[in-house]
N, C-alpha and C. Protein backbone atom coordinates (compact mmCIF):
# COMPACT_ATOMS: atom_id res chain seq x y z
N UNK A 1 323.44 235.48 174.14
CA UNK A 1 322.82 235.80 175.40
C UNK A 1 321.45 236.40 175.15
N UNK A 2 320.69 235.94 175.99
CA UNK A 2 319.20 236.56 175.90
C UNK A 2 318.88 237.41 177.19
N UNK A 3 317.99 238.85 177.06
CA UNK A 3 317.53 239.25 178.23
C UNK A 3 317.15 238.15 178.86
N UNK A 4 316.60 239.01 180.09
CA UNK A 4 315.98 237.87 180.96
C UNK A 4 314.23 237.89 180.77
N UNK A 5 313.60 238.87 179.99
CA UNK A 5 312.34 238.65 179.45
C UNK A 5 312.42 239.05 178.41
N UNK A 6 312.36 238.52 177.69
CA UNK A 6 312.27 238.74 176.36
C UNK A 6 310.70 239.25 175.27
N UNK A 7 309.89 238.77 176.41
CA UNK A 7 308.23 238.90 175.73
C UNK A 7 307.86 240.07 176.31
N UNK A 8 307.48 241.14 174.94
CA UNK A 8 306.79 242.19 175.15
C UNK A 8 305.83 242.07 176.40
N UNK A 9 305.42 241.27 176.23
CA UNK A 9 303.63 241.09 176.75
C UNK A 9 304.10 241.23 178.34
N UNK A 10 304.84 240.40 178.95
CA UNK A 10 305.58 240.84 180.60
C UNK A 10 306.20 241.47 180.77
N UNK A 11 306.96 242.58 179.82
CA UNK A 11 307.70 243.69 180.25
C UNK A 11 306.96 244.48 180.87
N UNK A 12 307.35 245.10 182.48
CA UNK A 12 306.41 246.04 183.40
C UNK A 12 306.64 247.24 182.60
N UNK A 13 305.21 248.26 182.82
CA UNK A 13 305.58 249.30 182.64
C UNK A 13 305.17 249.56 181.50
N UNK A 14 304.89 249.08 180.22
CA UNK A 14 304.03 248.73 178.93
C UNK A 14 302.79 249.66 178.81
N UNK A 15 302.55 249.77 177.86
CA UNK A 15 300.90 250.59 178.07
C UNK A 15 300.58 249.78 176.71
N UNK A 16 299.23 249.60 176.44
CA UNK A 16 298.24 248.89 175.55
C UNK A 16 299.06 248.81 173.88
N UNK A 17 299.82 250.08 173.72
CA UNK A 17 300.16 249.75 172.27
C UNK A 17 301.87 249.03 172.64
N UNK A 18 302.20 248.85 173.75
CA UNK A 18 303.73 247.87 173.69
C UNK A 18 304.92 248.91 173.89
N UNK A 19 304.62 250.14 174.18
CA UNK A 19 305.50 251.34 174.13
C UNK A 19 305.65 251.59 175.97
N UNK A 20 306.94 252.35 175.86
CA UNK A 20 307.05 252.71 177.04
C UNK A 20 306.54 254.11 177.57
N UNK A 21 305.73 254.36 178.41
CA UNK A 21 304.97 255.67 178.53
C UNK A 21 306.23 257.01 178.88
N UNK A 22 305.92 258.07 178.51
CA UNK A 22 307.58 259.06 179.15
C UNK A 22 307.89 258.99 180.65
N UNK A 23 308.85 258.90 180.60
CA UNK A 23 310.10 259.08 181.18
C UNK A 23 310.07 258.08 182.03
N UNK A 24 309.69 256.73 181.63
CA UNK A 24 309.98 254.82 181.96
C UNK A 24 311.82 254.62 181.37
N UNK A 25 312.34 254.48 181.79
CA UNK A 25 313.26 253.73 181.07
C UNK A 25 312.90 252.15 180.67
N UNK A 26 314.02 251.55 179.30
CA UNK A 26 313.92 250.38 179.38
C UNK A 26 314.27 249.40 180.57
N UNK A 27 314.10 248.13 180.91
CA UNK A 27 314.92 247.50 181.49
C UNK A 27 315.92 247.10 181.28
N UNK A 28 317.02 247.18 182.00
CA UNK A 28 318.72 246.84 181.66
C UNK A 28 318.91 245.25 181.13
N UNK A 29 320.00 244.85 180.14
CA UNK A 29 320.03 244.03 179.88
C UNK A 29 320.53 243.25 181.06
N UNK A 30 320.63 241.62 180.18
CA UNK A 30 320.45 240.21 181.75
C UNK A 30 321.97 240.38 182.16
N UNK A 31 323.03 241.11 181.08
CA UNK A 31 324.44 240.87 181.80
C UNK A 31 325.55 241.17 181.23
N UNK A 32 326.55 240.99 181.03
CA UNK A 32 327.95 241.47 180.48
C UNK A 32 328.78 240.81 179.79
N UNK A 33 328.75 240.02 178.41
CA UNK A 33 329.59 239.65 177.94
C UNK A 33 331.38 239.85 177.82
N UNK A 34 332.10 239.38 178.43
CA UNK A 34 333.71 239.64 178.37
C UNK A 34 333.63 240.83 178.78
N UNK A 35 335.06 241.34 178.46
CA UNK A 35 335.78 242.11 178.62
C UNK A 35 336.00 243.50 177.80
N UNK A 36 336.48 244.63 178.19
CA UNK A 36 336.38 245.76 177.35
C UNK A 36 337.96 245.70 176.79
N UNK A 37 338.86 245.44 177.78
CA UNK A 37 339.75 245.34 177.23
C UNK A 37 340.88 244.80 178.42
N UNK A 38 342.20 244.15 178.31
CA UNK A 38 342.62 243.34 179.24
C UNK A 38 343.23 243.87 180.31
N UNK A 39 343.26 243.24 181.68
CA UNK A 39 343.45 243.90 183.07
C UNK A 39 344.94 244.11 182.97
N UNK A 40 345.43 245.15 183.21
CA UNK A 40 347.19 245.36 183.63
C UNK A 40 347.47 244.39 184.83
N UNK A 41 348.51 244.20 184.32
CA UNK A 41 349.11 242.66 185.42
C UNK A 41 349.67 243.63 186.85
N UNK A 42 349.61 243.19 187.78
CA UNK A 42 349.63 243.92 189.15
C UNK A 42 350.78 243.66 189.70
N UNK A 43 350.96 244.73 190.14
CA UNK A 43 352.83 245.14 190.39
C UNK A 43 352.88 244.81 192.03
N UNK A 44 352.01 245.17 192.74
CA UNK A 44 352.07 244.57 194.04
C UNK A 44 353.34 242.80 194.30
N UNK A 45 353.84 243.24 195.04
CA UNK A 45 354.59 242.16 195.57
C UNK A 45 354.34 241.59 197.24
N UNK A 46 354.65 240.67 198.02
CA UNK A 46 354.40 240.40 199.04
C UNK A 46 355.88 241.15 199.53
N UNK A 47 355.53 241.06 201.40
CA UNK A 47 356.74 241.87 201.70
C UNK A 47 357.98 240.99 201.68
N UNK A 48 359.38 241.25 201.85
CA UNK A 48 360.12 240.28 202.09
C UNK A 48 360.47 240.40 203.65
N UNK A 49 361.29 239.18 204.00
CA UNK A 49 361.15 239.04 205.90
C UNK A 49 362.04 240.14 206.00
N UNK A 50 362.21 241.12 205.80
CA UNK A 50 362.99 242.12 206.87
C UNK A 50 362.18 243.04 207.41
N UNK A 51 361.13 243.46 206.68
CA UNK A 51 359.96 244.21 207.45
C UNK A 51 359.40 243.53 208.74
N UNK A 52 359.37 241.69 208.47
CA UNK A 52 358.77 241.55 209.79
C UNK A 52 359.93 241.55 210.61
N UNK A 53 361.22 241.22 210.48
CA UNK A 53 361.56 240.83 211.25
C UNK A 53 362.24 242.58 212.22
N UNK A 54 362.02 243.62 211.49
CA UNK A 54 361.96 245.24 212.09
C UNK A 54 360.96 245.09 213.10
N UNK A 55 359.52 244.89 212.63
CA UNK A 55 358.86 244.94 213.48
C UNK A 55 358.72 243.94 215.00
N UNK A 56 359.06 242.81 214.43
CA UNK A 56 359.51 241.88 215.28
C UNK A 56 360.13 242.36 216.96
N UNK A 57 361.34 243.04 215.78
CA UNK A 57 362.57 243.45 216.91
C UNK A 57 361.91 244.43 217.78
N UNK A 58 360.96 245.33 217.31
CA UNK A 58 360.16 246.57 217.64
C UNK A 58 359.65 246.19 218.49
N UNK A 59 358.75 245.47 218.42
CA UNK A 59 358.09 244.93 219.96
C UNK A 59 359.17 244.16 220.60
N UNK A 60 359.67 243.35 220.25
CA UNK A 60 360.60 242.80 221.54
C UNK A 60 361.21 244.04 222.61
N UNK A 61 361.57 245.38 221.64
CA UNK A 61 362.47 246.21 222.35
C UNK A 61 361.44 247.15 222.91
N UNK A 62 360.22 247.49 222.94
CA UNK A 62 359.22 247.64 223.50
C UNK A 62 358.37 246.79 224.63
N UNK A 63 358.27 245.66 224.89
CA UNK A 63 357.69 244.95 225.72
C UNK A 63 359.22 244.97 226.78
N UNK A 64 360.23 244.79 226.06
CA UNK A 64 361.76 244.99 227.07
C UNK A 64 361.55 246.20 227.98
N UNK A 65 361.04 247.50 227.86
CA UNK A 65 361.68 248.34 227.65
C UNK A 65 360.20 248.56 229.20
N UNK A 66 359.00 247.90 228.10
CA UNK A 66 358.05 247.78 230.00
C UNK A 66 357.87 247.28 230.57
N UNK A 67 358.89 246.08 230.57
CA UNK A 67 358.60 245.19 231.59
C UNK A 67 359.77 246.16 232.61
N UNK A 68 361.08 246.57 231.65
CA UNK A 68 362.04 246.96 232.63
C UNK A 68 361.16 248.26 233.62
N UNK A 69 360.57 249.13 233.31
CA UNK A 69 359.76 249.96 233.82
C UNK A 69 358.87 249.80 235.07
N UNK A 70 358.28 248.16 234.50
CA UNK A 70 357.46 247.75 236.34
C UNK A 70 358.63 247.29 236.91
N UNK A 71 359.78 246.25 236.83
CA UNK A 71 360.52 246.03 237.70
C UNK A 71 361.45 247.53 238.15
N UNK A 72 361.17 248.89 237.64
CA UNK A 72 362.04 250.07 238.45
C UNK A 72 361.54 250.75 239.11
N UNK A 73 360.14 250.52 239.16
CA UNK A 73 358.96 250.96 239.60
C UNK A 73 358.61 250.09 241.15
N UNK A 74 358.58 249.08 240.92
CA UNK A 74 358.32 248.01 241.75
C UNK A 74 359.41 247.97 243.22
């Protein structure tokens, strides 16, 4: 991999002898070769249907519960 300028001569920031004047930093390199070391495999699972089907029931017994409310109302 190569920076992305590599020639003294266009690096900003330079002064006449090719040095960086104080307190310039360099410019960061062009990028990141691999890895530092390998990702832990991810424990996350999807849900299984009984959560939806709780929630499911949840609103059914909620929308039940106002509809019965305008018809006691009504």
């Amino acid at each position: 991999m190569t920076t992305p300028d590599p020639e003294p001569e266009r690096t900003p920031a330079l002064d006449a002898h090719h040095t960086l004047p104080g307190g310039d930093t360099p410019p960061a390199e062009g990028g990141i070769f691999g890895i530092s070391h390998p990702e832990p495999v991810e424990l996350r699972q999807a849900w299984g249907p009984w959560p939806a089907v709780l929630i499911v029931l949840l609103a059914l017994a909620v929308s039940a519960l106002l509809v019965g409310m305008v018809f006691y109302l009504t």
